[in-house]
Each structure stands twice: as C-alpha cells, then as structure tokens.
N, C-alpha and C. Protein backbone atom coordinates (compact mmCIF):
# COMPACT_ATOMS: atom_id res chain seq x y z
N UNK A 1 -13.22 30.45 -49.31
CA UNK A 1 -12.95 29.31 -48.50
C UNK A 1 -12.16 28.31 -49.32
N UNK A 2 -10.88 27.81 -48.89
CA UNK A 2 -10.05 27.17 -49.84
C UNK A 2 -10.24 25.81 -48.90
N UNK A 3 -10.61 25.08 -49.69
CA UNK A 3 -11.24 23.14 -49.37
C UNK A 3 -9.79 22.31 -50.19
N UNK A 4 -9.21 21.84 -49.23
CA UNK A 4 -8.22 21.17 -49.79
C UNK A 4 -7.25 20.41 -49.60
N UNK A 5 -6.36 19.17 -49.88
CA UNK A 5 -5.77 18.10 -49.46
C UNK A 5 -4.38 19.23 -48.51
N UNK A 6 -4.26 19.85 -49.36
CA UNK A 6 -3.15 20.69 -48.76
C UNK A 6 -3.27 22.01 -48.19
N UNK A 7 -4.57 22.04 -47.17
CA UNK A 7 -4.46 23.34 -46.75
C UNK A 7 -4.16 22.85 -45.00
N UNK A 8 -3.20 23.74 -44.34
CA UNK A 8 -2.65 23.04 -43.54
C UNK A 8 -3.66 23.95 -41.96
N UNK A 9 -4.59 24.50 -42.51
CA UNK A 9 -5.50 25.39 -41.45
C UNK A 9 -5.86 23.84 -40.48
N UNK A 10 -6.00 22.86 -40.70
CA UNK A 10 -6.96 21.99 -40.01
C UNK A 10 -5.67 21.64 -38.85
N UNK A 11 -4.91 21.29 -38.88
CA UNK A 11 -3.52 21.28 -37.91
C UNK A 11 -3.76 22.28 -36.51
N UNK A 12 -4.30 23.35 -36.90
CA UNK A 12 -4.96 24.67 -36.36
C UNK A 12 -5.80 24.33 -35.65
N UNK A 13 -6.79 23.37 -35.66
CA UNK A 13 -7.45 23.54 -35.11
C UNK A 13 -7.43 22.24 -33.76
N UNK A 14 -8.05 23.02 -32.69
CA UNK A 14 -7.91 22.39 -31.49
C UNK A 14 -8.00 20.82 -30.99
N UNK A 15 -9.71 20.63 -32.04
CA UNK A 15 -10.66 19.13 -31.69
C UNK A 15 -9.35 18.35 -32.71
N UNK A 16 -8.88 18.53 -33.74
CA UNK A 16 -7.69 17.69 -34.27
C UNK A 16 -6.52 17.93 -33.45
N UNK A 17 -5.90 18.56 -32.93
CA UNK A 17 -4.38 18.73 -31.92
C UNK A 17 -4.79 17.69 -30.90
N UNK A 18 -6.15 17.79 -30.25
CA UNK A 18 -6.53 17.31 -29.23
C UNK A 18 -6.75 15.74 -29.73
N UNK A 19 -6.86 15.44 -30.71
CA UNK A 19 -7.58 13.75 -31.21
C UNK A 19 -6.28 13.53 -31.55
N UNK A 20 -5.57 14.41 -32.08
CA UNK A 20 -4.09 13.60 -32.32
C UNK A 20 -2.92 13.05 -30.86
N UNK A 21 -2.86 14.30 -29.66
CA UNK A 21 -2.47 14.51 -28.87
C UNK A 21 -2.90 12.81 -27.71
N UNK A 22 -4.14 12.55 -28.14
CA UNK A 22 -4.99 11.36 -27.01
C UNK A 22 -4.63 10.16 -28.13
N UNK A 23 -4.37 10.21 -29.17
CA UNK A 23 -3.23 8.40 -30.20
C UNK A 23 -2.68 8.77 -29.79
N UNK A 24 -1.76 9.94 -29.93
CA UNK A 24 -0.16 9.59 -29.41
C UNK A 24 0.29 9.16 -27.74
N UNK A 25 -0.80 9.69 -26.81
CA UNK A 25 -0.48 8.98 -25.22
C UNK A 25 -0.97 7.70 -25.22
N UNK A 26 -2.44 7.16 -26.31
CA UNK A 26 -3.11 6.05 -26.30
C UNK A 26 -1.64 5.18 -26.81
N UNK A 27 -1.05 5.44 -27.89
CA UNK A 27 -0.21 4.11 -28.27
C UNK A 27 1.05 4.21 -27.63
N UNK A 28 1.66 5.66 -26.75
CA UNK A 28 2.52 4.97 -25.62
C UNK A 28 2.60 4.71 -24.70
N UNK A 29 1.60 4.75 -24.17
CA UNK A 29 0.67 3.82 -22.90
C UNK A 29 0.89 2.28 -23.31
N UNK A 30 0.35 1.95 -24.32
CA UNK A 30 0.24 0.67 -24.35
C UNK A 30 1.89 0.06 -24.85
N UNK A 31 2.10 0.82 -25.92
CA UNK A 31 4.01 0.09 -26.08
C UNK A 31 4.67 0.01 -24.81
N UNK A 32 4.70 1.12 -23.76
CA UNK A 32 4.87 1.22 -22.68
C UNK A 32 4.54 -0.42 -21.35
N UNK A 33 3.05 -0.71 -21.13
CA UNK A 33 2.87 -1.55 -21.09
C UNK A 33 3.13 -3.19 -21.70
N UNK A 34 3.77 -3.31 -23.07
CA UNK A 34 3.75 -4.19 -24.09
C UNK A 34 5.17 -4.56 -23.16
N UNK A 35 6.19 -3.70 -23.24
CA UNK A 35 7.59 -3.74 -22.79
C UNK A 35 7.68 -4.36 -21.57
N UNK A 36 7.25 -3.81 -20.63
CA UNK A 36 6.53 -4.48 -18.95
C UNK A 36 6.49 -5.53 -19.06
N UNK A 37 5.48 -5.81 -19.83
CA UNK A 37 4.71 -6.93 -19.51
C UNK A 37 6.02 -8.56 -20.35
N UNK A 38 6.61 -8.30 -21.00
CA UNK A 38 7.69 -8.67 -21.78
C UNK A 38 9.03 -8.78 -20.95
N UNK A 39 9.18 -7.65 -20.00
CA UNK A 39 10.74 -7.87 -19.49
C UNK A 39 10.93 -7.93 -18.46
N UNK A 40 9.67 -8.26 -17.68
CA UNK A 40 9.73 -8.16 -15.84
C UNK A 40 8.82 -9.74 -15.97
N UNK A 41 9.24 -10.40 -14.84
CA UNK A 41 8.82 -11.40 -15.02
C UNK A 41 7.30 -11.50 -13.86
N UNK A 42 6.25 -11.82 -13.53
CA UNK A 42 5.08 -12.05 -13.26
C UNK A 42 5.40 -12.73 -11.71
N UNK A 43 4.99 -11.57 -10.69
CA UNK A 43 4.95 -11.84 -9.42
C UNK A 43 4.75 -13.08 -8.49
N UNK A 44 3.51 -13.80 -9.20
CA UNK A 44 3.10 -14.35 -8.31
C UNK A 44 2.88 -15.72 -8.47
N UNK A 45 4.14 -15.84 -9.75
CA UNK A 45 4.15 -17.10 -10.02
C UNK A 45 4.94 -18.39 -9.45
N UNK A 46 4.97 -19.22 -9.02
CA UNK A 46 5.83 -20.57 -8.08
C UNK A 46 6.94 -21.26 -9.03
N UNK A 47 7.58 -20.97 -8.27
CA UNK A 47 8.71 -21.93 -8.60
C UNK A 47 8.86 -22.92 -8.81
N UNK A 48 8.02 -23.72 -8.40
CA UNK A 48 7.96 -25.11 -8.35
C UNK A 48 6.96 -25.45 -8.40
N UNK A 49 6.17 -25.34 -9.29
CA UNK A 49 5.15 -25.27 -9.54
C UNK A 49 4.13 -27.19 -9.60
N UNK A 50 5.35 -27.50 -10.52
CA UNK A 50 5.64 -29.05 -11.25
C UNK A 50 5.24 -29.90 -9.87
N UNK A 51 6.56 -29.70 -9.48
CA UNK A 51 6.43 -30.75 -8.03
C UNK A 51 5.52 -30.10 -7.08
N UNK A 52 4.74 -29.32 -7.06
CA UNK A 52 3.69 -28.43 -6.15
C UNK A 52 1.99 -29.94 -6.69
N UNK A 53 2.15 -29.47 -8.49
CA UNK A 53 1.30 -30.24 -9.17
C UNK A 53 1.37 -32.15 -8.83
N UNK A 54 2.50 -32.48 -8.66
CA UNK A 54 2.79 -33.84 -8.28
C UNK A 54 2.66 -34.77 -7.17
N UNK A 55 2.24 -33.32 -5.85
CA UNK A 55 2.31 -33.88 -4.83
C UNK A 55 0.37 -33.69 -4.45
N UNK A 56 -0.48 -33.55 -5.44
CA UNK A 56 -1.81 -33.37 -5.68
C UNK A 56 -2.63 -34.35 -5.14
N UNK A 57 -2.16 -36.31 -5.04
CA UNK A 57 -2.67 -36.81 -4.82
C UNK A 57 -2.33 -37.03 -3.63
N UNK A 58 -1.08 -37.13 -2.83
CA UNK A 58 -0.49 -36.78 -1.44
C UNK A 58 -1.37 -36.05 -0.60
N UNK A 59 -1.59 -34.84 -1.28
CA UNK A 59 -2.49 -34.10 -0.74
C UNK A 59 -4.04 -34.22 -0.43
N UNK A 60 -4.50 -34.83 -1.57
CA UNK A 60 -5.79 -35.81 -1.24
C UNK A 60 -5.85 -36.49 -0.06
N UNK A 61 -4.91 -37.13 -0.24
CA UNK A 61 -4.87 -38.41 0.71
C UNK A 61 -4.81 -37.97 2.06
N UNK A 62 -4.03 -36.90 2.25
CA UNK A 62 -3.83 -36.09 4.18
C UNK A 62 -5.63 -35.73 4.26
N UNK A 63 -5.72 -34.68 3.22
CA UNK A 63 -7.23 -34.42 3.12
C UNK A 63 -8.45 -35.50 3.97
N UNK A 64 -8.47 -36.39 3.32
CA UNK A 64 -9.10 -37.50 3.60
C UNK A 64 -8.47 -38.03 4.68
N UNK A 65 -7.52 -38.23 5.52
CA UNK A 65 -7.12 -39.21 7.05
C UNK A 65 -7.22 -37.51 8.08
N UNK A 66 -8.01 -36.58 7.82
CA UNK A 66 -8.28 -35.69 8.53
C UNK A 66 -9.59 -35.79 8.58
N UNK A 67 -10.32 -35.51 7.55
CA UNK A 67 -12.01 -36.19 7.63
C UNK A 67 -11.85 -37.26 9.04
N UNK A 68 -11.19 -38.14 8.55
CA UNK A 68 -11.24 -39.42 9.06
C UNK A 68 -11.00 -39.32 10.65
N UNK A 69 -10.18 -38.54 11.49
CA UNK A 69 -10.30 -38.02 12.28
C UNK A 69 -11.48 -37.62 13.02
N UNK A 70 -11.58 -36.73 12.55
CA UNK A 70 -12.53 -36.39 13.14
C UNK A 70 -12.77 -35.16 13.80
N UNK A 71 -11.75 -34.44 13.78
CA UNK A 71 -11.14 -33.38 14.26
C UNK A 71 -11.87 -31.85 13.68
N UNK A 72 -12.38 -31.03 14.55
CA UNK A 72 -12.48 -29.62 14.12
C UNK A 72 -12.35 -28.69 14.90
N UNK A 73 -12.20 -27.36 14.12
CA UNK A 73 -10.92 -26.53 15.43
C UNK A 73 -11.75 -25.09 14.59
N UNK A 74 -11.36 -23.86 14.87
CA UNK A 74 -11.63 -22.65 14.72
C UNK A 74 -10.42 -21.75 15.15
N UNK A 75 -9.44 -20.52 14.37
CA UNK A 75 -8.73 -20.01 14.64
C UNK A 75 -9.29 -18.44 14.94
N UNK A 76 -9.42 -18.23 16.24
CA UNK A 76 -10.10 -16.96 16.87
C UNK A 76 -9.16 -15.96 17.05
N UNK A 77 -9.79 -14.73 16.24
CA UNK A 77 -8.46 -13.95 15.95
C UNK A 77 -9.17 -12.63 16.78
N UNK A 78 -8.27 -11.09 17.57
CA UNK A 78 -8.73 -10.13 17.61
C UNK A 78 -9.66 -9.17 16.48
N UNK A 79 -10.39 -8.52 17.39
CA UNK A 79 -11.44 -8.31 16.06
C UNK A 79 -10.88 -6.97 15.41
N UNK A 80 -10.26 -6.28 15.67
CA UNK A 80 -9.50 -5.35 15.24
C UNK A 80 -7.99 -5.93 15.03
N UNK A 81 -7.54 -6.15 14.17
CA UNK A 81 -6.04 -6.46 14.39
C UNK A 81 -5.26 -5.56 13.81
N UNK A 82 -3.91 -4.93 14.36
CA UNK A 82 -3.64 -3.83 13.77
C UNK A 82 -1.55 -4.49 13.60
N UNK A 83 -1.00 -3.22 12.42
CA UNK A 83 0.48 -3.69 12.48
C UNK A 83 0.98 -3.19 13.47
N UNK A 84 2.25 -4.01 13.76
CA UNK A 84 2.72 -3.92 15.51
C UNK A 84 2.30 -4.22 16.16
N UNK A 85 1.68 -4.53 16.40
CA UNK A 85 0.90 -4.46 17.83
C UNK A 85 1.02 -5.74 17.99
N UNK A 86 1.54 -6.54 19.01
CA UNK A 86 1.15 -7.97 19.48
C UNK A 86 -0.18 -8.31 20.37
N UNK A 87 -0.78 -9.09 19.52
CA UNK A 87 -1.85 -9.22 20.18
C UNK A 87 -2.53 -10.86 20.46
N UNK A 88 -3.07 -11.31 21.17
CA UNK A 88 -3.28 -12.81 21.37
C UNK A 88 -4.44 -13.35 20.13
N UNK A 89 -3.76 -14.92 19.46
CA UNK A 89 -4.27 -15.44 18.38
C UNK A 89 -4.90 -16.79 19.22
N UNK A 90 -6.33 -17.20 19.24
CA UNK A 90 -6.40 -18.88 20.15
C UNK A 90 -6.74 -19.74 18.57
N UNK A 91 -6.31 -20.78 18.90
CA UNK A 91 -6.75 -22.10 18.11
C UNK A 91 -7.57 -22.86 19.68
N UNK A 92 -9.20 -23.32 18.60
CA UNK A 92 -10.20 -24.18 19.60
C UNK A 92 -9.89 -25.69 19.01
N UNK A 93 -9.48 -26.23 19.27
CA UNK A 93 -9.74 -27.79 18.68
C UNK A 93 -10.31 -28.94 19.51
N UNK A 94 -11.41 -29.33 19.03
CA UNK A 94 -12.14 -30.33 19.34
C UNK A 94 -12.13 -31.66 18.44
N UNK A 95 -12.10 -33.03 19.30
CA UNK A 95 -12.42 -34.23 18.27
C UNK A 95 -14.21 -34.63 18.25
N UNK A 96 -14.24 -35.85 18.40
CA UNK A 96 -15.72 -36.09 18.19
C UNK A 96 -16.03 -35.91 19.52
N UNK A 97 -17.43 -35.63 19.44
CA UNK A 97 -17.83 -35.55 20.29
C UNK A 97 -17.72 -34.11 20.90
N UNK A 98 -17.30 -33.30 20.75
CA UNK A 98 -16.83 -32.04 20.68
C UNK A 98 -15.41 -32.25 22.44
N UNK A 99 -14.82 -33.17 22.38
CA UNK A 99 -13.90 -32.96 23.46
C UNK A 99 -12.58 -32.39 22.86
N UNK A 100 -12.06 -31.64 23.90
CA UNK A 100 -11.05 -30.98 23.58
C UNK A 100 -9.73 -31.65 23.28
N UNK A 101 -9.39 -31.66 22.79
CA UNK A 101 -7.87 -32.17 21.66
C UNK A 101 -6.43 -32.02 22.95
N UNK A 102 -6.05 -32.84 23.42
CA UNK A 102 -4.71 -32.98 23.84
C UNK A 102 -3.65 -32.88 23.16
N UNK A 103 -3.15 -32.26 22.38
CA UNK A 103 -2.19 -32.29 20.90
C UNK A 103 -0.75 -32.19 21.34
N UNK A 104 0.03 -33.06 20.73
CA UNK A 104 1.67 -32.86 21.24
C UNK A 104 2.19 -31.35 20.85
N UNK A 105 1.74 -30.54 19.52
CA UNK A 105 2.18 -29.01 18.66
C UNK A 105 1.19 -28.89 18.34
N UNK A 106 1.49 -27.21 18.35
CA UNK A 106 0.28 -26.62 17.61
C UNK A 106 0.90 -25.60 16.80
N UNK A 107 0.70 -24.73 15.78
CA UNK A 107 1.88 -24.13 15.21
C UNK A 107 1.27 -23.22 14.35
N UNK A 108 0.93 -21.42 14.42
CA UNK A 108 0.51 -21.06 13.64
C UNK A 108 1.61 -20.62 12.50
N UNK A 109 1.08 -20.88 11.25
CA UNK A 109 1.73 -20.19 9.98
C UNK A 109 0.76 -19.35 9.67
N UNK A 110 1.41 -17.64 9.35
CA UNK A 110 1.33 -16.98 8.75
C UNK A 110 1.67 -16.48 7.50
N UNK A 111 0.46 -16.05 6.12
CA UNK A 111 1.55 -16.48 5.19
C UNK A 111 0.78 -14.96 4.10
N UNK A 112 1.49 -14.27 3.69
CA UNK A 112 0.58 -12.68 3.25
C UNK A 112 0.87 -13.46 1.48
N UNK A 113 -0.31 -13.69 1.01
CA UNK A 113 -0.60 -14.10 -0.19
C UNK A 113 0.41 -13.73 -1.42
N UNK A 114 0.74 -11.48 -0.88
CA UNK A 114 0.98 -10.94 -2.16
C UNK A 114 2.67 -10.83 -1.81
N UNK A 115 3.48 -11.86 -1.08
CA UNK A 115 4.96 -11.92 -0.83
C UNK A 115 5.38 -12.78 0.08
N UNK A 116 6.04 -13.86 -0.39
CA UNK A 116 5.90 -14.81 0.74
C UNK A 116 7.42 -14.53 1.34
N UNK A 117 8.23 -13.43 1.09
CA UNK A 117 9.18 -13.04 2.38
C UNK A 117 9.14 -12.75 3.51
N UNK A 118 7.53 -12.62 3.64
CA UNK A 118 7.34 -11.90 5.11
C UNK A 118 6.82 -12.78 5.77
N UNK A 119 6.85 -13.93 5.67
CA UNK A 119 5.93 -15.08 6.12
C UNK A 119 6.82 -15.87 7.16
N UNK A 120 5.83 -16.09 8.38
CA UNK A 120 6.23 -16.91 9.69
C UNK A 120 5.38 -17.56 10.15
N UNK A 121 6.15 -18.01 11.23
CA UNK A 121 5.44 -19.30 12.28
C UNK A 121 5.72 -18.56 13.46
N UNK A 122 4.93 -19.35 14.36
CA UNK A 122 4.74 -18.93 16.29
C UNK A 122 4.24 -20.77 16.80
N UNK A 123 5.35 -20.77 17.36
CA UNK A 123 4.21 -22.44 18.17
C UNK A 123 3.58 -21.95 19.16
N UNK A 124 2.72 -22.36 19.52
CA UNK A 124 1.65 -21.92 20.22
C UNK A 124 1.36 -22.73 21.77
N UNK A 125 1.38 -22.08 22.61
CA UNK A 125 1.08 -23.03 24.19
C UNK A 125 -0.26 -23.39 24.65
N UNK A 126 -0.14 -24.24 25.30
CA UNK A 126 -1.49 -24.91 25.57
C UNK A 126 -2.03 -23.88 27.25
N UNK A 127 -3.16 -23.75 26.85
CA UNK A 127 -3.57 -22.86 27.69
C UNK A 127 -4.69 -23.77 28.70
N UNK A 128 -5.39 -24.79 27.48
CA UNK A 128 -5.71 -25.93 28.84
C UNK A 128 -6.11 -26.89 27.79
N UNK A 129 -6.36 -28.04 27.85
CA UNK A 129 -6.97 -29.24 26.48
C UNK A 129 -8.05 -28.43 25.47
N UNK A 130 -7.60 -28.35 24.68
CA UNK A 130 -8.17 -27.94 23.23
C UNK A 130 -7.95 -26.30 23.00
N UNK A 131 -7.25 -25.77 23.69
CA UNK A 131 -6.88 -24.47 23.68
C UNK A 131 -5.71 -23.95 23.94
N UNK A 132 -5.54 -23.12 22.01
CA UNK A 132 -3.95 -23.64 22.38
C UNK A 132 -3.66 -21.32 21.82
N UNK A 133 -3.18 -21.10 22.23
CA UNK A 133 -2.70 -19.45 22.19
C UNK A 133 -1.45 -19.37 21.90
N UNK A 134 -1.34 -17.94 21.18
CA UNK A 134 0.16 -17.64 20.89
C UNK A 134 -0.50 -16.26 20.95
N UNK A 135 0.95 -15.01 21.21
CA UNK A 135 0.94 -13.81 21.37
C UNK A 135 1.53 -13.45 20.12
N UNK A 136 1.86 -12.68 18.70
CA UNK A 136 2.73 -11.97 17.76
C UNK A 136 1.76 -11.08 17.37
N UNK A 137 2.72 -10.22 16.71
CA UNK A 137 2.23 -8.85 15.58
C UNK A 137 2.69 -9.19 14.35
N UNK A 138 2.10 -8.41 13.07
CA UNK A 138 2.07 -8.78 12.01
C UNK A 138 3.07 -7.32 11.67
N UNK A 139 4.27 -7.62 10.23
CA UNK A 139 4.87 -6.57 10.36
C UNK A 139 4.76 -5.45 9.13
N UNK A 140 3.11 -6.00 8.26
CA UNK A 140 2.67 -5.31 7.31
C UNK A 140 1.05 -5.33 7.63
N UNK A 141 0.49 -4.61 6.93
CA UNK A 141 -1.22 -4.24 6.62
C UNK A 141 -1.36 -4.90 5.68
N UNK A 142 -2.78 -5.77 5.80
CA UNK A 142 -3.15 -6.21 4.08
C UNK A 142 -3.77 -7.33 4.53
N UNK A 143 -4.24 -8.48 3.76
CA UNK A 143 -4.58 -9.55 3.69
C UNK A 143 -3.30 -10.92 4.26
N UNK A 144 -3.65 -11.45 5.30
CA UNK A 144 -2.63 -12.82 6.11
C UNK A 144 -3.71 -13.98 5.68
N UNK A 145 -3.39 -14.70 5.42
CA UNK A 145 -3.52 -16.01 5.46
C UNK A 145 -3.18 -16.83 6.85
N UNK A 146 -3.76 -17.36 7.81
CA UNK A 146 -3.53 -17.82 8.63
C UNK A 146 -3.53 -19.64 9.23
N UNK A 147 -2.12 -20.69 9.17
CA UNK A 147 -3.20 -21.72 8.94
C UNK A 147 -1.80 -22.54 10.02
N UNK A 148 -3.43 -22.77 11.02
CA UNK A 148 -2.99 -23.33 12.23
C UNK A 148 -2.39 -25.12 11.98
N UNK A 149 -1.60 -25.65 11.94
CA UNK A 149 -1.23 -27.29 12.20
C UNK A 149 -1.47 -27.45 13.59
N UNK A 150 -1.64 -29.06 13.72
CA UNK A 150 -2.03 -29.19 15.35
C UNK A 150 -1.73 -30.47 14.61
N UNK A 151 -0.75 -31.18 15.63
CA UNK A 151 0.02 -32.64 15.20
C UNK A 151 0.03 -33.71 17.01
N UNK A 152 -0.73 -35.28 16.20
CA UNK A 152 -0.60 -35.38 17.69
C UNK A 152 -0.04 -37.03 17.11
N UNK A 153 1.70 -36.63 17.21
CA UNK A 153 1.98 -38.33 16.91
C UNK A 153 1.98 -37.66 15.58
N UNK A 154 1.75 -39.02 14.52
CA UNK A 154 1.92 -38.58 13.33
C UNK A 154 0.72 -37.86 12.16
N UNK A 155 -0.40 -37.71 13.33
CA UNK A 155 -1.46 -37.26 12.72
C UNK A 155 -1.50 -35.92 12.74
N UNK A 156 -1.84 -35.41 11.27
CA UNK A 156 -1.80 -33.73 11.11
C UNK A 156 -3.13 -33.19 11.18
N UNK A 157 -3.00 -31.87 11.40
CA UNK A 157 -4.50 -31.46 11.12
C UNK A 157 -4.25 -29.70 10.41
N UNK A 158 -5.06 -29.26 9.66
CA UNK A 158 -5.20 -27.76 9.58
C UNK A 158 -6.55 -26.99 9.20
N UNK A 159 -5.93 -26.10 9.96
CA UNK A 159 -7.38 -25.28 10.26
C UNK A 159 -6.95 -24.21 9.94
N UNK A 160 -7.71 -23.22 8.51
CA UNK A 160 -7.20 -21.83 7.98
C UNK A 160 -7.89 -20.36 8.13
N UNK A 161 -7.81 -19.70 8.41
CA UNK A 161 -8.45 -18.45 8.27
C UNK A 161 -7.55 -17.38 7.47
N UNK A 162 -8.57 -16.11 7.21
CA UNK A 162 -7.85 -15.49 6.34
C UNK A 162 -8.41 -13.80 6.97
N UNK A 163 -7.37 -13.50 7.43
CA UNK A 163 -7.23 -12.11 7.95
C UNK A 163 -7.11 -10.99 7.22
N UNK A 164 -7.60 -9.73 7.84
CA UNK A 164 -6.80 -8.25 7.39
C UNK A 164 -6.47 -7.76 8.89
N UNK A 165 -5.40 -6.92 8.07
CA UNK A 165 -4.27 -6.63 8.77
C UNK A 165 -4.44 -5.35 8.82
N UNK A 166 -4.86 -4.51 9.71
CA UNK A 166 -5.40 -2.74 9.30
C UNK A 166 -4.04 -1.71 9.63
N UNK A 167 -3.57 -0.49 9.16
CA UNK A 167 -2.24 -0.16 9.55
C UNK A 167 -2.14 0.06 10.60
C-alpha cells in the first residue's frame, strides 16, 4: 500500500470527484449570482423615491381630514375572480351614521404590486346613493391591489383591498 503526497489513486476515487465536482457548481452558482446581482438593476425599486419621501407629511394630513369625515366604504369584489373575464366590482360607501354617500366620482385603481405597466383605472357609476359599480377584467393572474377614490367637491376618500387574480 503506497501512502503518499503524490500518489494520484485518490483523484480515482468517486466520494473526492464527487466533493470536488459540488465546489466547483457551489462557487459558480454563486459568481454567477455575484454578477446578477451587480449588473441588472433591482425591480422594484421607485424612481422617485425622494419626492415619494417628501410628500410624507401631505400624506398625513389627507390621512387625518378623512378620519375627520367620517366616511367608510368596503370594496366588494367577485369571489372567484378570474383573467379575462369581466366581471362586476361594487364600492359601499357610507358617512356617519351609516347613510349612503352621494359622491360627485368614484374611480377604481388597479395596481399589480410586481409591475406597475399593467396598471389602470375604471370610473365607476352610481347604481343608487352609496353604491357605486364598475364592470372590467384583469389582464394577468397574481396579486391586484385595488384602491377605490370617491371625491365629493374637494374632499377625497380611499378605500383599498387587495385581490388574487386566479388564471
């Protein structure tokens, strides 16, 4: 039995081909990834991020003259919703007292989290005081974001839900 720095039998054998064979996919997997992650730039990041951050206390402030309102609504969606298919979306909006909302617009935005190219609006008709409907189809599967405005004069309101979209 020859034991030795230079006996090249161990090359031979399988459990080493095999431990060498799983570093060499382990470290170009990851250089692989290193490169990616380095020369494609990160999906889901905003453009405008800055002035997104600036308009924070703006946003407070609508926040709060909606409280103040008084206003609450529910966006009632089909319970199956499928792509293509047009199918009817209601917005309920009530003020105090639970009476139904006379609103000058109502306006759903649709908005799919993971691409905002595919993203729309539908204004929506009044079907009788505080009930306001629109008919569309969605033109992908996945997760929608759904977020109704209802404007009466210069007062805003929104009411959001968050859908799947089944194929």
């Amino acid at each position: 039995m020859n034991i030795s720095q230079g006996n090249s039998e161990a090359l031979k054998n399988p459990w080493v081909l095999g431990l060498l064979l799983f570093l060499a996919i382990f470290l170009t997997a990851n250089g692989i990834f290193i490169y990616l992650a380095f020369s494609l730039p990160p999906n889901l990041v905003v453009k405008d991020f800055y002035e997104r951050g600036e308009t924070y206390e703006q946003t407070q402030k609508q926040i709060n003259e909606e409280q103040e309102l008084g206003w609450s609504g529910t966006i009632m969606t089909p319970s199956m919703a499928r792509v293509h298919r047009a199918q009817i979306y209601e917005v309920l909006l009530h003020g105090r007292n639970s009476a139904g909302l006379d609103l000058d617009l109502v306006t759903i935005h649709a908005y799919r989290p993971s691409n905002s190219k595919d993203d729309f609006s539908v204004e929506m008709t009044k079907e009788r005081i505080g009930v306001y409907r629109a008919s569309f189809s969605f033109k992908l599967p996945g997760i929608w974001d759904l977020i109704a405005e209802a404007r009466l004069g210069e007062q805003a309101f929104l009411v959001t839900k968050r859908i799947t979209i089944s194929p």
